[in-house]
Protein backbone atom coordinates (compact mmCIF):
# COMPACT_ATOMS: atom_id res chain seq x y z
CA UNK A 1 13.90 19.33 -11.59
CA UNK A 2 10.60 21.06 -11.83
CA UNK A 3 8.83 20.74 -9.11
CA UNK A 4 5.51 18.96 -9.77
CA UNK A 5 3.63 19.01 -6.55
CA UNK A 6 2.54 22.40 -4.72
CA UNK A 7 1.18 22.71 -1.50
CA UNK A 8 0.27 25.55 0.97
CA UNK A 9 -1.93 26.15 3.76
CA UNK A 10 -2.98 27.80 6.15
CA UNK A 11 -2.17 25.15 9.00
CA UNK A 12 1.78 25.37 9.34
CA UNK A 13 1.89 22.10 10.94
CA UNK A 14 0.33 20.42 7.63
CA UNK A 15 3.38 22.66 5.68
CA UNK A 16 6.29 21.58 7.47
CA UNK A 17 5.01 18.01 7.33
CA UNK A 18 4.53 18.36 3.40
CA UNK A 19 7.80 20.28 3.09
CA UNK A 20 9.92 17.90 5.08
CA UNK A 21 8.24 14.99 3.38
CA UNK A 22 9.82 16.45 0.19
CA UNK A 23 12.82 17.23 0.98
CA UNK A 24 14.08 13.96 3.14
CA UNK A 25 12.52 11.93 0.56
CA UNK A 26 15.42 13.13 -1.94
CA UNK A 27 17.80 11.97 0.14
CA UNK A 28 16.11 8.46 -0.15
CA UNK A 29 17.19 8.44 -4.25
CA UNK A 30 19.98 6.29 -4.63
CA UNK A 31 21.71 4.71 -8.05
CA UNK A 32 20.53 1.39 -8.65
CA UNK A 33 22.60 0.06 -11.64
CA UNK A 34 22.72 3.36 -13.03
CA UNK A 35 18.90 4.30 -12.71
CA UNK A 36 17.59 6.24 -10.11
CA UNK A 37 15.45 4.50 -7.76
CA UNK A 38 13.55 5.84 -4.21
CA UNK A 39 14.85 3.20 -1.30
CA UNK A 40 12.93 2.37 1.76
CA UNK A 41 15.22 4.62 3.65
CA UNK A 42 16.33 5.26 7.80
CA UNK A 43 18.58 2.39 8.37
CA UNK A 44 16.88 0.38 5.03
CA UNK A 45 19.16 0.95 2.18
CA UNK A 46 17.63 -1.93 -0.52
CA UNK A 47 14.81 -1.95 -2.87
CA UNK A 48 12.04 -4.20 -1.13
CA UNK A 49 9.19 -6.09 -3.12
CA UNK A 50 6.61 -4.58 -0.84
CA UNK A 51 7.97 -1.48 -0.52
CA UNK A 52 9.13 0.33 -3.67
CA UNK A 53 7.47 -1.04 -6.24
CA UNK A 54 4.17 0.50 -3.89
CA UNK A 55 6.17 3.84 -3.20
CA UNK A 56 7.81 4.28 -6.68
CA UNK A 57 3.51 4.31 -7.73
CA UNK A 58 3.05 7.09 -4.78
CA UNK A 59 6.36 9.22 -5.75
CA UNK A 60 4.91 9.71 -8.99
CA UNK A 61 3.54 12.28 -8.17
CA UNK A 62 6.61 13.69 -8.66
CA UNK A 63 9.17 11.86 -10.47
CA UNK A 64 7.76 9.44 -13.08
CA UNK A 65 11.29 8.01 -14.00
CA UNK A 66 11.48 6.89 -10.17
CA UNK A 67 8.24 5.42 -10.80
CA UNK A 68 9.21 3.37 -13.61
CA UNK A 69 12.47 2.36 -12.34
CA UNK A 70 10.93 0.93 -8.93
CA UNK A 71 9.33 -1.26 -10.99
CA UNK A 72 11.25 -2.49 -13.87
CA UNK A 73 14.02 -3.73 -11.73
CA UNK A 74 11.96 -6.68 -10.26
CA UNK A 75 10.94 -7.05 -13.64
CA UNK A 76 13.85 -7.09 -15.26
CA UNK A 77 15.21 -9.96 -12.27
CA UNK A 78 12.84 -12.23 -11.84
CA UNK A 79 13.57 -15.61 -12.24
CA UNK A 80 13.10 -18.13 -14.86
CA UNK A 81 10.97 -20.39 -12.71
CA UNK A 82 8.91 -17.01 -11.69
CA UNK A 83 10.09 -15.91 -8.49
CA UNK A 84 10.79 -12.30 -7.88
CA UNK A 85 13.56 -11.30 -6.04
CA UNK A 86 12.29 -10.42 -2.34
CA UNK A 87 15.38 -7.91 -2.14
CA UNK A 88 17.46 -6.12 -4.38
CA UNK A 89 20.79 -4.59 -3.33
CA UNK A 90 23.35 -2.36 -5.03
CA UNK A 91 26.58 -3.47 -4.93
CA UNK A 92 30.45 -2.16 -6.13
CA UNK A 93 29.91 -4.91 -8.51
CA UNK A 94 27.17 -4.21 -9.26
CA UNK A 95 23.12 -5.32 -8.28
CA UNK A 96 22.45 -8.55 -6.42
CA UNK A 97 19.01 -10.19 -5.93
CA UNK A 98 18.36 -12.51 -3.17
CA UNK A 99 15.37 -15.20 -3.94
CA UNK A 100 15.45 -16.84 -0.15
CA UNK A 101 12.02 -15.27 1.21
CA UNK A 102 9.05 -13.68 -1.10
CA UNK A 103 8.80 -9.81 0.74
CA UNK A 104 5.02 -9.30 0.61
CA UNK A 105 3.77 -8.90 -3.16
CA UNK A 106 2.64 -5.66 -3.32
CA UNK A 107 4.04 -5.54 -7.20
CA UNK A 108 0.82 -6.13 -9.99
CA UNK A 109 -1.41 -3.60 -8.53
CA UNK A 110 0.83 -0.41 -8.75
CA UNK A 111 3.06 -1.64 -11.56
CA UNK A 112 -0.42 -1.48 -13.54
CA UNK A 113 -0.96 1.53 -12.01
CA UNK A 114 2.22 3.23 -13.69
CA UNK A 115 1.66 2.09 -17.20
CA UNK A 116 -1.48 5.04 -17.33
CA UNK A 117 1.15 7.11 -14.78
CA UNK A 118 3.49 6.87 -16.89
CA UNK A 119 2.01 6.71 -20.36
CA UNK A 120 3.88 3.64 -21.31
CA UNK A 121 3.13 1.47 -24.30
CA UNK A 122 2.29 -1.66 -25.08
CA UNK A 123 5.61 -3.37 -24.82
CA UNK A 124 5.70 -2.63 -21.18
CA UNK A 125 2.19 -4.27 -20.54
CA UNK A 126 3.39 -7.10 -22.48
CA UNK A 127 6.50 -7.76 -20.45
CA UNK A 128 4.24 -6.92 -16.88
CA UNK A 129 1.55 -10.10 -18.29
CA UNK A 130 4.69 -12.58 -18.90
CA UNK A 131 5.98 -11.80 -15.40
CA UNK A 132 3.34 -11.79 -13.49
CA UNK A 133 2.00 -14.55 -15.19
CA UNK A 134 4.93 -16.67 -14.61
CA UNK A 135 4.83 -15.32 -10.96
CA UNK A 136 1.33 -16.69 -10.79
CA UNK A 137 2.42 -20.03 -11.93
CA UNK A 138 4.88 -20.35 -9.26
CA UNK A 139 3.09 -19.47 -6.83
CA UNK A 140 0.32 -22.26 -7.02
CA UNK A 141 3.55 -24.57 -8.12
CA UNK A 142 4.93 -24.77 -4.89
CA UNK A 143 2.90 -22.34 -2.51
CA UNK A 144 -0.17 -24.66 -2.03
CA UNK A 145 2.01 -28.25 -0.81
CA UNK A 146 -1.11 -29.79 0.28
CA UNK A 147 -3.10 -29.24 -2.66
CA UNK A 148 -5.99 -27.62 -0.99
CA UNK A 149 -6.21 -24.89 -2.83
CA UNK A 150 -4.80 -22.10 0.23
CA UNK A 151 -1.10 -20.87 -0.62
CA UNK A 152 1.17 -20.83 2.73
CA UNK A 153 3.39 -18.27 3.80
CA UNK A 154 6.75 -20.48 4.56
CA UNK A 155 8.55 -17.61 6.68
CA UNK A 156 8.97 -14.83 8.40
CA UNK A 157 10.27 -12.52 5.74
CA UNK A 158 7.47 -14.06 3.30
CA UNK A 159 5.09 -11.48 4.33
CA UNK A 160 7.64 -9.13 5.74
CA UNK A 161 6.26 -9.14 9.58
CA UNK A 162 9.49 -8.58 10.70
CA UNK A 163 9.73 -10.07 14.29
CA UNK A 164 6.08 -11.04 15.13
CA UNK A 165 5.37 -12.92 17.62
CA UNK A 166 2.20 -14.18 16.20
CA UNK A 167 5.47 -15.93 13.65
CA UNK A 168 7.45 -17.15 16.66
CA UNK A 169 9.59 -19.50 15.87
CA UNK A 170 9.65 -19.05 12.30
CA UNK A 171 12.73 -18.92 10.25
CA UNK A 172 13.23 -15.40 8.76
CA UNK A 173 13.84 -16.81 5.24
CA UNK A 174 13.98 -19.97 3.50
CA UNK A 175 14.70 -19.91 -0.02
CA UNK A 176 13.89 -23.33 -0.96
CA UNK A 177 10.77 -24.82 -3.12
CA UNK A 178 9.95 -27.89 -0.63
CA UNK A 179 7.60 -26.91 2.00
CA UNK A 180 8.72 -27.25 5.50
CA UNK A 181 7.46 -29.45 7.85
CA UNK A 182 5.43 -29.50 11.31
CA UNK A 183 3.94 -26.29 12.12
CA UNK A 184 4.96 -24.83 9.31
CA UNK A 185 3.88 -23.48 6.46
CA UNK A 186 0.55 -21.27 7.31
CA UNK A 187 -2.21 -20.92 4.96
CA UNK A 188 -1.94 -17.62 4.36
CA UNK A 189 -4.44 -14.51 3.85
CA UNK A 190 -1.76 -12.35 2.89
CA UNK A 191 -0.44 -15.04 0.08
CA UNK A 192 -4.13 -15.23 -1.57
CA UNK A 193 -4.31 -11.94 -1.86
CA UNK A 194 -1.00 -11.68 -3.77
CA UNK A 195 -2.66 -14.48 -6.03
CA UNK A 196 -6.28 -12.37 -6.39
CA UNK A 197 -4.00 -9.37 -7.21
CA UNK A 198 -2.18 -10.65 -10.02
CA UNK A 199 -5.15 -12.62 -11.73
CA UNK A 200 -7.23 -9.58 -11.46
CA UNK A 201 -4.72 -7.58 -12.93
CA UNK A 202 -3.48 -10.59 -15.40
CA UNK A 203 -7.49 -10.15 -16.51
CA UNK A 204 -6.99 -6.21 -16.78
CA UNK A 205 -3.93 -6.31 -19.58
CA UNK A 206 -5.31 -9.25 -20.97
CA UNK A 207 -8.31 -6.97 -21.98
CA UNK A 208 -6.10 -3.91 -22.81
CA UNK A 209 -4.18 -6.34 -25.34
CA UNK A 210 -7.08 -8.20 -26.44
CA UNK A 211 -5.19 -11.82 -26.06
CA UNK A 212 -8.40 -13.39 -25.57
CA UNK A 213 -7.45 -14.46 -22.16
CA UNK A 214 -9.43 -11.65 -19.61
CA UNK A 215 -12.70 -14.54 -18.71
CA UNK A 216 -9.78 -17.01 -18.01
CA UNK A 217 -7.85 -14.92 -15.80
CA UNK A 218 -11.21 -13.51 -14.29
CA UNK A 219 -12.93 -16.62 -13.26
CA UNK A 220 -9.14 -17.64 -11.89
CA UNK A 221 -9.30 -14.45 -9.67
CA UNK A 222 -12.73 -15.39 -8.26
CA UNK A 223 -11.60 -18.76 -7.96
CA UNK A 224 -9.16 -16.87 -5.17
CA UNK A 225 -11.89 -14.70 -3.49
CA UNK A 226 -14.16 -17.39 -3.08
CA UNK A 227 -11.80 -19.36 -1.28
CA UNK A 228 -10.71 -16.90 1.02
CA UNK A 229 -14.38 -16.67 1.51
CA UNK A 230 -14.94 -19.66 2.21
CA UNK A 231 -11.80 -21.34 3.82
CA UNK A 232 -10.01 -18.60 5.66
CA UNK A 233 -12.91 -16.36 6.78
CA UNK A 234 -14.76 -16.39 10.00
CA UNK A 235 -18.46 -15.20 9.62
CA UNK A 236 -18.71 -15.23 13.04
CA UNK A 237 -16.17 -13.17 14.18
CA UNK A 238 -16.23 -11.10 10.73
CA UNK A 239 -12.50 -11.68 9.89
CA UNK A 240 -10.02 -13.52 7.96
CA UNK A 241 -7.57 -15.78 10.24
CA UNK A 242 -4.81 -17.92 8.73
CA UNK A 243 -4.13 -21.57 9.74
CA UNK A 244 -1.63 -23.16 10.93
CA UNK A 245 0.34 -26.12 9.33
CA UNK A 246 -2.50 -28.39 10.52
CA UNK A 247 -4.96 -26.58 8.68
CA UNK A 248 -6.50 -25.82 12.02
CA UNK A 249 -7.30 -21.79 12.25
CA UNK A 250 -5.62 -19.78 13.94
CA UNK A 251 -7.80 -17.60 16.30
CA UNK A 252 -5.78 -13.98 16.41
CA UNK A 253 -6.80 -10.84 15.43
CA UNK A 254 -4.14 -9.40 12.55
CA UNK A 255 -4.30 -6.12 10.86
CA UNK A 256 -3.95 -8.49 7.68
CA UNK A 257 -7.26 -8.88 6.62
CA UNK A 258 -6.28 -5.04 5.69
CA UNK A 259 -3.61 -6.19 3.64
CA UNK A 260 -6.24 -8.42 1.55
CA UNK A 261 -8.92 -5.51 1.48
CA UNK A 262 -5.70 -3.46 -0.42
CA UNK A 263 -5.60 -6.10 -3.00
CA UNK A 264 -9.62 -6.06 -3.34
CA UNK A 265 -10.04 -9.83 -2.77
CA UNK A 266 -12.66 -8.56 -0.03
CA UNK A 267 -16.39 -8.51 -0.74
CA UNK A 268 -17.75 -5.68 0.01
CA UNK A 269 -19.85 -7.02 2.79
CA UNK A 270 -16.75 -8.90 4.08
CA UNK A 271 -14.98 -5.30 4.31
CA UNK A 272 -18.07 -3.60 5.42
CA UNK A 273 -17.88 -6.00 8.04
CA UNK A 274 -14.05 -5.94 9.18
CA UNK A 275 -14.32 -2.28 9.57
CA UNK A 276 -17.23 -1.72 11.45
CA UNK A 277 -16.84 -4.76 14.05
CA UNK A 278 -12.77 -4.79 14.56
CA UNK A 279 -10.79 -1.94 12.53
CA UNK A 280 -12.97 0.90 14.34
CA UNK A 281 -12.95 -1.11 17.79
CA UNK A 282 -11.09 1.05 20.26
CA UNK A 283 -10.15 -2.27 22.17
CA UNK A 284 -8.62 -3.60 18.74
CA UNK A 285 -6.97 -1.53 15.89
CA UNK A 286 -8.84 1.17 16.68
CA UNK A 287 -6.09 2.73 19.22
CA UNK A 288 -5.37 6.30 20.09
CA UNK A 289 -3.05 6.23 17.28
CA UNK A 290 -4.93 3.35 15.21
CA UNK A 291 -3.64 0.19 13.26
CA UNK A 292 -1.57 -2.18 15.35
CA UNK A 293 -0.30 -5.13 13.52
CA UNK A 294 -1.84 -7.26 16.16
CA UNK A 295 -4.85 -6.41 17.76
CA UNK A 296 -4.23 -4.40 21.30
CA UNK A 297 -6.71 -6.95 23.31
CA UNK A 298 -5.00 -9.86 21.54
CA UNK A 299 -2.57 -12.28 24.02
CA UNK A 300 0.42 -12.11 21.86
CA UNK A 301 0.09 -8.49 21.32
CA UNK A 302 3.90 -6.64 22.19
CA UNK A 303 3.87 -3.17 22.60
CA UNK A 304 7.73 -3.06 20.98
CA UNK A 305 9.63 -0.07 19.49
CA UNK A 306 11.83 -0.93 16.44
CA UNK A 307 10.96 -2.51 13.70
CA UNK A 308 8.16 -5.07 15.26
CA UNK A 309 4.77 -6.61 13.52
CA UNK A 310 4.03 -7.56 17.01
CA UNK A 311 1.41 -4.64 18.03
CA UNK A 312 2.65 -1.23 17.00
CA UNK A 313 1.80 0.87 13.96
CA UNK A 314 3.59 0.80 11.01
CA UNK A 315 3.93 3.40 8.42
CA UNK A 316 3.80 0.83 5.89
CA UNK A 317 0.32 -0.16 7.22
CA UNK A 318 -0.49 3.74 6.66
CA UNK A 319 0.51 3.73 3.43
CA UNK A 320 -1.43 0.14 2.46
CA UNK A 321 -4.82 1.39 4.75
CA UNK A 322 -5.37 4.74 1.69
CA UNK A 323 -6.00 2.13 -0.84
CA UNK A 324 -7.42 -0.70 1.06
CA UNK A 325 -10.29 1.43 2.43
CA UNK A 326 -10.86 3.48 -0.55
CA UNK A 327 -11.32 0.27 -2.52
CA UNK A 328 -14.51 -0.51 -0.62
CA UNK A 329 -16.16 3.52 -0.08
CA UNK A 330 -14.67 3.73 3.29
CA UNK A 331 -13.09 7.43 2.73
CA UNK A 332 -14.16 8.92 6.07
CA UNK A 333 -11.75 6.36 7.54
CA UNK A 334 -9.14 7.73 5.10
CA UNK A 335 -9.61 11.11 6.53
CA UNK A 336 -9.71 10.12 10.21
CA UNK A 337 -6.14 8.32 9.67
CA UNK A 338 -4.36 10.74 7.66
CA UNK A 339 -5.72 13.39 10.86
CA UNK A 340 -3.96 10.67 13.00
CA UNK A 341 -1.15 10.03 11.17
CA UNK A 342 -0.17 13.95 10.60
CA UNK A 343 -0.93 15.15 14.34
CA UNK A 344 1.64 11.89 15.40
CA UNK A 345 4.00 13.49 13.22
CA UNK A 346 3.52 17.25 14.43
CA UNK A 347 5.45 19.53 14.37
CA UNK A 348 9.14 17.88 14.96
CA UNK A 349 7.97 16.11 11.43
CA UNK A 350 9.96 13.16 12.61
CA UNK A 351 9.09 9.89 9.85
CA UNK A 352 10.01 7.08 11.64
CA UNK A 353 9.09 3.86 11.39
CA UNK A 354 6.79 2.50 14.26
CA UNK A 355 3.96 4.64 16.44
CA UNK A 356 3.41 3.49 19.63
CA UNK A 357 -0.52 2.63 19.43
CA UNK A 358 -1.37 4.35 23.29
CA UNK A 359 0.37 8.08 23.49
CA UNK A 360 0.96 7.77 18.72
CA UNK A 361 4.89 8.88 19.48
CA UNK A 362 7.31 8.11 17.39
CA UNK A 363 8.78 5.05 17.95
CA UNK A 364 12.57 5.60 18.24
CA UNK A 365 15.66 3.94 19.91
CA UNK A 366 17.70 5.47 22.90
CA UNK A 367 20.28 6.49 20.54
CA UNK A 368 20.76 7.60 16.91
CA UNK A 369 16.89 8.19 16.32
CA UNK A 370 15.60 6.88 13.14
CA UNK A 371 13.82 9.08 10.93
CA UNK A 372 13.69 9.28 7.20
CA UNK A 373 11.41 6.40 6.67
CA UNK A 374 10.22 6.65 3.28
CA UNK A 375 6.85 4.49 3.71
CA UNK A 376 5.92 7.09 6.48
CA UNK A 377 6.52 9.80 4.77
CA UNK A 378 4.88 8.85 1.23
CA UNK A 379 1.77 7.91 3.59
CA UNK A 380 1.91 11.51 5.05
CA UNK A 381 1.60 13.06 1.54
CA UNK A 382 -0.99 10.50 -0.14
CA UNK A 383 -3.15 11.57 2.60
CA UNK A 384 -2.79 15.12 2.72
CA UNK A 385 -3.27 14.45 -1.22
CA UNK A 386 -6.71 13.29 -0.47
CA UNK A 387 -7.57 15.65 2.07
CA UNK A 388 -6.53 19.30 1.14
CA UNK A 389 -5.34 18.38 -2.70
CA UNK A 390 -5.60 15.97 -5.85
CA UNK A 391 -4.93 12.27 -6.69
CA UNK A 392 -4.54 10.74 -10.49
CA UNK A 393 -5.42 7.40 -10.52
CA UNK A 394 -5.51 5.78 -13.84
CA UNK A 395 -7.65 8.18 -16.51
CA UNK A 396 -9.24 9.90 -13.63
CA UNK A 397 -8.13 13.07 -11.42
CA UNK A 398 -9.55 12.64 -7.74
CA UNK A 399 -10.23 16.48 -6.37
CA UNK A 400 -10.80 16.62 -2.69
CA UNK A 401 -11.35 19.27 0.31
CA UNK A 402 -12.21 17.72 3.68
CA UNK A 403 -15.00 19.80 5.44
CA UNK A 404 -12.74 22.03 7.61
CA UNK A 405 -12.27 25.65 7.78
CA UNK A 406 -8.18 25.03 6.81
CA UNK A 407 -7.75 27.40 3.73
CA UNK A 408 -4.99 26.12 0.73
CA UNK A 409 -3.88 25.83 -2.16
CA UNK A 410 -2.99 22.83 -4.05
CA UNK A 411 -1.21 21.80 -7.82
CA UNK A 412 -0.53 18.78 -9.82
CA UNK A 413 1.85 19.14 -12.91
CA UNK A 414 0.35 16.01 -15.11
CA UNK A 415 0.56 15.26 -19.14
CA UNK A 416 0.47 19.17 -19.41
CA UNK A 417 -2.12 19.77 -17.32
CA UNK A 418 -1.51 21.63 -14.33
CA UNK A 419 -4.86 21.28 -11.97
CA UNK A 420 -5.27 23.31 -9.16
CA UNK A 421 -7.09 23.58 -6.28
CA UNK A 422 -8.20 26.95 -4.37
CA UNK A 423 -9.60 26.64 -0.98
CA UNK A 424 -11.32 29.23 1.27
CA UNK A 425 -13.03 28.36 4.18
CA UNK A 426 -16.53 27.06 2.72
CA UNK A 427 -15.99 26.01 -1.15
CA UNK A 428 -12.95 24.66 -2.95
CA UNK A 429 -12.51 25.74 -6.81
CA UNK A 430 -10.44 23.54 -9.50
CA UNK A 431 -8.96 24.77 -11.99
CA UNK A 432 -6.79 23.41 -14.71
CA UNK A 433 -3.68 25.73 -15.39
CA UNK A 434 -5.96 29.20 -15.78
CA UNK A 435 -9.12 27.37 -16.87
CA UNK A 436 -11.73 27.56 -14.16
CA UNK A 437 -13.71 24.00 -14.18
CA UNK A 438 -15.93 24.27 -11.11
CA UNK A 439 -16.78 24.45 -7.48
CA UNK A 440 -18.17 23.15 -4.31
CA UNK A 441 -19.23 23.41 -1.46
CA UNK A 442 -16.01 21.46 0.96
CA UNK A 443 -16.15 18.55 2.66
CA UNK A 444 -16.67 16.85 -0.52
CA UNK A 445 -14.72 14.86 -3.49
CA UNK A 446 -15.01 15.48 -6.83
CA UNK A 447 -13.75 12.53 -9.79
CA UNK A 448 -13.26 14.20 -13.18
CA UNK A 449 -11.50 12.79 -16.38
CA UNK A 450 -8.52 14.44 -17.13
CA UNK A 451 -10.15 16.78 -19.18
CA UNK A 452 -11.76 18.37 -16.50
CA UNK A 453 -15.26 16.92 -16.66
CA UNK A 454 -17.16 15.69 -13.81
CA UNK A 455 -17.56 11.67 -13.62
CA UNK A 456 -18.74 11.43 -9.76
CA UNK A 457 -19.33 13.74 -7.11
CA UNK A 458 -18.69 11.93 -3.24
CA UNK A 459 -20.07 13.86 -0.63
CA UNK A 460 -19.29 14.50 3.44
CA UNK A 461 -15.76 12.75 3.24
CA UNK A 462 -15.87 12.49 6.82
CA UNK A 463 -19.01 9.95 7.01
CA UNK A 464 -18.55 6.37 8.40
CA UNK A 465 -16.21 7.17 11.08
C-alpha cells in the first residue's frame, strides 16, 4: 500500500516513535467479517465503541478503508430499539455483538468526521442520521429513569472506567433497560455529553441534507449543554461532578469533565475555567506525566498499573485531550502533552497502556509486558501531526511547526494532493506536491482550504501553558 504519511526529523527520538507507531499499528489490522478493521490492540483483540470508531477517524491518515470500516460495523449492528453494540467480536462463526453495557459513545463525532475523510455520499449521511437518531431516542428512553432530565451511567463498562474505584461496587455490565436500584445509576457527565454529541451532529447532517430538521436538533443540543450547566456543574469549584443515585453530587475530581470538553458540550468559559483552575494544577491532573483519571490529591485516587481509571494516565485520555482542548483554543496545552506523551515513550518506543502519573513510565506487568496499544500509539502520531506536520479536518488542512529549533520534513497524500511541509530551524514552508504556497516564521499554525489558501493564521502554539 502506498504509504500516505511521511515523516523525518532531525530528533531521532521523534523518528523511532513515528516509525514504530507505523509499523506495530499494522499488526493491530485484523479481519472483521471480511473487512479490514484497526483493533484496540496489546491484550484487546475486539472492536470497542469508544475506541475504534475514534481511532479508525485518526488512522485515516493512512488507510481510509480502515476508516470507514471502524465505523460502519456499529452501524451496520445496532439494534432495532437503538442501542449500539458496546463490543464487537470476530468469531469462527462469524461476528458477535454484545448489547450488556454502552462502552463510552465516542461514535457521532468522528463518524461525521469520515464522511468529508472519506468523500462519502449522501447515502452514508443518511444511514449515520437514522442511527444516531434512533440512538438518541434510546438514550432519553431509558437513560434518564427519574425523569429529570440527567441520563445515568448504569455500570462500570458504561463509560468504560475499567476498575475505578470512584465506581466501586458497580457491576461491570448490565444489559438490561430497567434502571437499577439504590446507589445506582449516576447522573452522568460523560452520558450528556454522548447526548450533546449526537444532537449537535444530528443538527450538522440535518443541514447537509436539508430535511428541515437542523433548529430542532439544535435547540435539543442546547437543551443538553444547559443542563449540564446548570445541574451537574459546580461554579464554585469550576468543574462538572456527577451524582449519585440520590441525586446528591458527588464531590471528586475526574478527568471527565475532559471527556465532555471532547464532545464540545463545554462553554467556553466553563473550559476556560477547568483548565486553568484543575487540568494545569500540579496537585491535580497536572502531574509530572499529566492526566490521571482521578485527580492525584483526590482520596480515592490509586496509583495502579494495568488497566485502572483509578489515578493513572491513559493513552485513551491522550488521544481524547487533542480534540477536547483544541475545541476550546487551548493548543499550547496540545503541545505541552504531546512533549509529555513522546519523552514517556522515548526511546524504547514502548505503547502501553497506562503511565504512571509521578516518574511517566510505562505502566507494565512483571511479566509479558504489554505494548502495542493502539490508542497510545494513534495519540503519539496525532500529536506529532500537530506539532512538526499537518492535520485534515473536514474541508480544511491544519499546517503546524511548534517554535523549536527541530528541523523536518513532513507529507500528507490526500484527494491528490500531496502537502508538504519543510522545516529549518526558524520558518516552515508548505507546499502542495511541487507548488510552493507559503511560509512562516515557526512556532505558528497555519489553516488553509484544501486548495492551499490561507483561512486563519494561529500564532505562538506554545501560549497558555
Amino acid at each position: 500500500m502506498e504509504k500516505r504519511v511521511y515523516f523525518n526529523s532531525d530528533n531521532p527520538t521523534d523518528n523511532k516513535i513515528f516509525n514504530a507507531a507505523e509499523r506495530k499499528l499494522l499488526n493491530n489490522i485484523k479481519i472483521f467479517d471480511g473487512r479490514r478493521v484497526l483493533i484496540e490492540g496489546s491484550t484487546y483483540s475486539n472492536l470497542w465503541l469508544e475506541t475504534q470508531p475514534m481511532g479508525g477517524e485518526m488512522y485515516a491518515k493512512r488507510d481510509l478503508e480502515i476508516a470507514y470500516n471502524n465505523h460502519i460495523l456499529f452501524m451496520e449492528n445496532i439494534r432495532k430499539d437503538g442501542r449500539f453494540p458496546g463490543m464487537i467480536s470476530q468469531g469462527k462463526s462469524g461476528l458477535t455483538c454484545d448489547y450488556e453495557w454502552l462502552q463510552g459513545c465516542f461514535f457521532a463525532i468522528s463518524a461525521y468526521k469520515i464522511y468529508y475523510l472519506c468523500d462519502l455520499q449522501s447515502d452514508y449521511l443518511k444511514l449515520l442520521y437514522e442511527c444516531l437518531k434512533s440512538f438518541d431516542e434510546y438514550l432519553w428512553k431509558y437513560r434518564d429513569s427519574d425523569g429529570d432530565g440527567c441520563l445515568e451511567t448504569w455500570c462500570i463498562w458504561d463509560t468504560g472506567e475499567d476498575n475505578s474505584s470512584r465506581l466501586k461496587g458497580f457491576p461491570d455490565k448490565f444489559g438490561g433497560e430497567i434502571a437499577p436500584t439504590a446507589f445506582l445509576p449516576f447522573e452522568s457527565m460523560d452520558f450528556m455529553g454522548f447526548s450533546y454529541a449526537n444532537r449537535d451532529i444530528l443538527s450538522k447532517i440535518s443541514r447537509i441534507l436539508e430535511n428541515g430538521e437542523d433548529k430542532v436538533w439544535r435547540e435539543k443540543a442546547n437543551a443538553v449543554k444547559r443542563k449540564i450547566r446548570n445541574y451537574l456543574w459546580d461554579d464554585s469549584k469550576k468543574a462538572c461532578f456527577d451524582r449519585d443515585g440520590y441525586n446528591k453530587r458527588i464531590p471528586v475530581l475526574i478527568h471527565n469533565n475532559l471527556r465532555v470538553m471532547y464532545f464540545n458540550a463545554f462553554s467556553q468559559s466553563m473550559a476556560n475555567d477547568f483548565v486553568k483552575v484543575h487540568l494545569l494544577n500540579e496537585k491535580e491532573f497536572w502531574t509530572p506525566m499529566p492526566l490521571p483519571s482521578i485527580a492525584a490529591n483526590e482520596a480515592i485516587f490509586q496509583n495502579e498499573p494495568y488497566n485502572n481509571w483509578s489515578g493513572q494516565p491513559e493513552g485513551l485520555t491522550y488521544q481524547r485531550a487533542i480534540r477536547a482542548l483544541e475545541n476550546y483554543g487551548f493548543f499550547g496545552v496540545v503541545v505541552a502533552l504531546g512533549e509529555k506523551l513522546l519523552s514517556a515513550i522515548g526511546d524504547e518506543c514502548v505503547f502501553t497502556q497506562q503511565f504512571d502519573p509521578f516518574t511517566a513510565k510505562p505502566s507494565l506487568p512483571p511479566k509479558d509486558g504489554l505494548d502495542g496499544y493502539s490508542p497510545t500509539m494513534l495519540a503519539a502520531l496525532e500529536y506529532i501531526s500537530r506539532m512538526y506536520g499537518i492535520h485534515i479536518d473536514e474541508d480544511m488542512v491544519w499546517w503546524s511547526a511548534i517554535g523549536n529549533e527541530t528541523e523536518f520534513e513532513y507529507a500528507q497524500q490526500y484527494k491528490g494532493h500531496c502537502y508538504k511541509i519543510i522545516a529549518g530551524k526558524s520558518v516552515f514552508r508548505c507546499y502542495d506536491s511541487d507548488k510552493f504556497l507559503f511560509e512562516f516564521a515557526k512556532g505558528r499554525r497555519v489553516i488553509t482550504n484544501l486548495n492551499g489558501e490561507i483561512i486563519k493564521v494561529i500564532d505562538n502554539l506554545r501560549k497558555g501553558v
